[in-house]
N, C-alpha and C. Protein backbone atom coordinates (compact mmCIF):
# COMPACT_ATOMS: atom_id res chain seq x y z
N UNK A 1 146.45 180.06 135.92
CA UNK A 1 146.29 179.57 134.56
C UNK A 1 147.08 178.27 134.46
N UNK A 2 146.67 177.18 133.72
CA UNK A 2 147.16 175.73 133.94
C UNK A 2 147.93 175.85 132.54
N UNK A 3 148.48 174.72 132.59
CA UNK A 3 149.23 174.40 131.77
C UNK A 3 148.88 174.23 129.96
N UNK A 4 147.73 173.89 130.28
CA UNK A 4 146.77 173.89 128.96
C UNK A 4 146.11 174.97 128.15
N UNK A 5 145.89 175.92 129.41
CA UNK A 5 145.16 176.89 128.81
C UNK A 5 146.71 177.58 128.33
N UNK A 6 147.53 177.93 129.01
CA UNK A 6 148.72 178.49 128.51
C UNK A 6 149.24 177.88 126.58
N UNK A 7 149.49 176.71 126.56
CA UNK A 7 149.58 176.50 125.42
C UNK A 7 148.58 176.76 124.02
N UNK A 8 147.07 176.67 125.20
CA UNK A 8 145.66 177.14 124.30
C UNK A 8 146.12 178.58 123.87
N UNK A 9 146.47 179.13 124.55
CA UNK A 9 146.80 180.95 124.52
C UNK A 9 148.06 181.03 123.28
N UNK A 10 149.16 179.85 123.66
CA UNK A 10 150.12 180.17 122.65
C UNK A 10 149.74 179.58 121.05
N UNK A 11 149.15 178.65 120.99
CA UNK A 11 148.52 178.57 119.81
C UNK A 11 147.78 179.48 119.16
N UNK A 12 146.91 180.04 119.83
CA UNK A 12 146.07 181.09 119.64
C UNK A 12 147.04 182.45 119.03
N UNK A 13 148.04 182.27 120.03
CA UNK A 13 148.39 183.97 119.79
C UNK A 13 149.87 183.01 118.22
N UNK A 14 150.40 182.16 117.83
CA UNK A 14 150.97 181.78 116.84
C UNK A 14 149.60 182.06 115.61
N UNK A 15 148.94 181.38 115.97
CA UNK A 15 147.86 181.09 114.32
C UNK A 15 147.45 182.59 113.79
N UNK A 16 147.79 183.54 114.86
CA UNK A 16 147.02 185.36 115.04
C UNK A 16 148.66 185.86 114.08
N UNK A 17 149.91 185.30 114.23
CA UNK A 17 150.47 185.58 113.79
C UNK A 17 150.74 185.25 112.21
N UNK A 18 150.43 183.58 112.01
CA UNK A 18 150.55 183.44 111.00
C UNK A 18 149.65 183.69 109.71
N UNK A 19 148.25 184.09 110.14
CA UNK A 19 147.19 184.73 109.67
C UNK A 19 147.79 186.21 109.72
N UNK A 20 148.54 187.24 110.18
CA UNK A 20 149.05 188.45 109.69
C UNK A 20 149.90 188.38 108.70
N UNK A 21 151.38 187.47 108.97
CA UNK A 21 151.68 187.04 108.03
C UNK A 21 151.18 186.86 106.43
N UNK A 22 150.60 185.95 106.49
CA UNK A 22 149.61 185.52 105.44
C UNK A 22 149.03 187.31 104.95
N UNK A 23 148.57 187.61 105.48
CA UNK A 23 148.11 188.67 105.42
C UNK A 23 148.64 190.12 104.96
N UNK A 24 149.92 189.89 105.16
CA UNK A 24 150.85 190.85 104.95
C UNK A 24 151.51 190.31 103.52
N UNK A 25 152.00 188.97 103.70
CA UNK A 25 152.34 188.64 102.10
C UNK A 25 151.19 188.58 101.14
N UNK A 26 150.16 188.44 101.29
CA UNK A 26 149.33 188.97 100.44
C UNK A 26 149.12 190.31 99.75
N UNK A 27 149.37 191.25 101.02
CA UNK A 27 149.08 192.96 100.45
C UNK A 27 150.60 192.96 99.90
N UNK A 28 151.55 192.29 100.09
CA UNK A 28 153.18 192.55 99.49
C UNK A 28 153.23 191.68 98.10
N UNK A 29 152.03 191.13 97.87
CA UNK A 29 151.82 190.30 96.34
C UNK A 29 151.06 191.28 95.30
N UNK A 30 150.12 192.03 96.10
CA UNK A 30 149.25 192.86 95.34
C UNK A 30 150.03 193.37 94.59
N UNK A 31 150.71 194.15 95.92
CA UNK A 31 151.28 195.70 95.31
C UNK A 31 152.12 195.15 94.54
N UNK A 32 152.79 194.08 94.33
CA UNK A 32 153.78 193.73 93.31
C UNK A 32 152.73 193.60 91.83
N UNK A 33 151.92 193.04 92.28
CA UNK A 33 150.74 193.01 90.97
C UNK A 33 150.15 193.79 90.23
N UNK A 34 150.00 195.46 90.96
CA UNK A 34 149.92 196.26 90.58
C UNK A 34 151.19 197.17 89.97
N UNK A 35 152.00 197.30 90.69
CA UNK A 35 153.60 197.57 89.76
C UNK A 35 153.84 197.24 88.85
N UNK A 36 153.60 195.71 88.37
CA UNK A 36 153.91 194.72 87.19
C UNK A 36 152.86 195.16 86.45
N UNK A 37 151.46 195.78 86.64
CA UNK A 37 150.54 195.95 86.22
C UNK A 37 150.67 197.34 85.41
N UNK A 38 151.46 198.17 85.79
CA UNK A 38 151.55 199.96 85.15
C UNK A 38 152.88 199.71 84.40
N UNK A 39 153.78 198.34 84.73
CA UNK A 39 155.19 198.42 84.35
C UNK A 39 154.47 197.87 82.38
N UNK A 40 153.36 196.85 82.24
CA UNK A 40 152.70 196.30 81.23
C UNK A 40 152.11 196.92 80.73
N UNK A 41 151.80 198.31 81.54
CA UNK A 41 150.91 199.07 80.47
C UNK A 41 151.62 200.19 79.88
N UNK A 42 153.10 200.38 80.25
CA UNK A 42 154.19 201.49 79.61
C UNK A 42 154.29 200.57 78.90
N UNK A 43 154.68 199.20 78.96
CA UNK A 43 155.19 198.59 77.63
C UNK A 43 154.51 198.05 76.29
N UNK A 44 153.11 198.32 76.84
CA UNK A 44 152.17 198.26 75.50
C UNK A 44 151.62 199.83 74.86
N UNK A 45 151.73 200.79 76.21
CA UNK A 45 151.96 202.12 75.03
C UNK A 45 153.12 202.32 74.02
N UNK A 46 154.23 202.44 74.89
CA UNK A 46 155.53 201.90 74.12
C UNK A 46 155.33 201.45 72.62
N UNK A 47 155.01 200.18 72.63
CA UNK A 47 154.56 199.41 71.46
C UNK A 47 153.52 199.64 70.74
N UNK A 48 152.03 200.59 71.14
CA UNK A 48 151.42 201.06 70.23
C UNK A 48 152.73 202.25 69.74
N UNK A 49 153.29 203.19 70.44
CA UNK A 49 153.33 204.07 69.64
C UNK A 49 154.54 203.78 68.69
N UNK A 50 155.14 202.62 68.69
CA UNK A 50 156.00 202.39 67.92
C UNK A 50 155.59 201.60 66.45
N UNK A 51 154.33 200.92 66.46
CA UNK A 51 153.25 200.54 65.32
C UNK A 51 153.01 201.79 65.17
N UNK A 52 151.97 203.13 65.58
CA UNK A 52 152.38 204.12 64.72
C UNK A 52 153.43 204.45 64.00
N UNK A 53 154.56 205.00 64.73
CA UNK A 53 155.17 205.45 63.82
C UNK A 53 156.03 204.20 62.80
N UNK A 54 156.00 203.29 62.45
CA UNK A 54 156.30 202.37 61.65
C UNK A 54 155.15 202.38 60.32
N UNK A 55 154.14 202.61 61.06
CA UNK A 55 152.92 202.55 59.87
C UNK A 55 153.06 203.89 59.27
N UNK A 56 153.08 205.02 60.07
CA UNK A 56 153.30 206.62 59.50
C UNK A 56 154.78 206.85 58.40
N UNK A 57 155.84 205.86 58.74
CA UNK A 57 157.09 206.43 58.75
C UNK A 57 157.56 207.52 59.46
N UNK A 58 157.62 207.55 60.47
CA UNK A 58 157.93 208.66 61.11
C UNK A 58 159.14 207.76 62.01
N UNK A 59 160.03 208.58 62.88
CA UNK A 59 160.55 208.07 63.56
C UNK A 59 160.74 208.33 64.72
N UNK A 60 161.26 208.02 66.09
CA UNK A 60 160.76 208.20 67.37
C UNK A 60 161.87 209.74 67.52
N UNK A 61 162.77 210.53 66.74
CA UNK A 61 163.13 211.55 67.07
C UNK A 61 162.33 212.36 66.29
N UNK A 62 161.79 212.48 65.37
CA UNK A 62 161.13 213.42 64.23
C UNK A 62 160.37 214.65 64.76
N UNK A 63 160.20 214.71 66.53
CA UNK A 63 159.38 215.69 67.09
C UNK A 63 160.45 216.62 67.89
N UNK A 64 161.87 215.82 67.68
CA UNK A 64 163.00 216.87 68.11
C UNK A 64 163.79 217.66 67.28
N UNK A 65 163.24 217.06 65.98
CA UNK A 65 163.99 218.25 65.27
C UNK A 65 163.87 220.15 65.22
N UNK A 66 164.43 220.46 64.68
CA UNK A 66 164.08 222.00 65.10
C UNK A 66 163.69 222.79 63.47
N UNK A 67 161.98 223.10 63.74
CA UNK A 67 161.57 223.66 62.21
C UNK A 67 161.90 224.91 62.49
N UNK A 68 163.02 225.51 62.92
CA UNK A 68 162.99 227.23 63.00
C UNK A 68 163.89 226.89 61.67
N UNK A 69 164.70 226.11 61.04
CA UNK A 69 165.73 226.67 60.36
C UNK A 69 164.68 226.73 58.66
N UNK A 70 163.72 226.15 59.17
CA UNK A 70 162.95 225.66 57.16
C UNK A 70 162.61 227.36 56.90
């Protein structure tokens, strides 16, 4: 193997790396995208259910109280 093809090979086998790379920070962007994605959707249930109970008057303990004593 000459000298050329050797460097042909190491290019080859770098660009194989930096295309995994690439590849890997991509699936490590998703999953961050999806995390950020369920972390946005607790914080807009959150916030509907806090427009309920603002519109109801109710308040976010009112389901811990204890009706055994009425």
């Amino acid at each position: 193997m000459g000298i050329g093809d050797k460097a042909k090979n190491k290019a080859e086998e770098l660009a194989g790396k930096a295309k995994a790379g690439v590849g890997e920070g991509r699936t490590q962007e998703a999953k961050a995208d999806v995390k950020q994605a369920g972390e946005n959707v607790k914080d807009t249930g959150d916030d509907v259910a806090d427009a309920l109970r603002s519109a109801s008057g109710a308040t976010k303990f009112d389901n811990d109280r204890d009706d055994t004593l009425r």
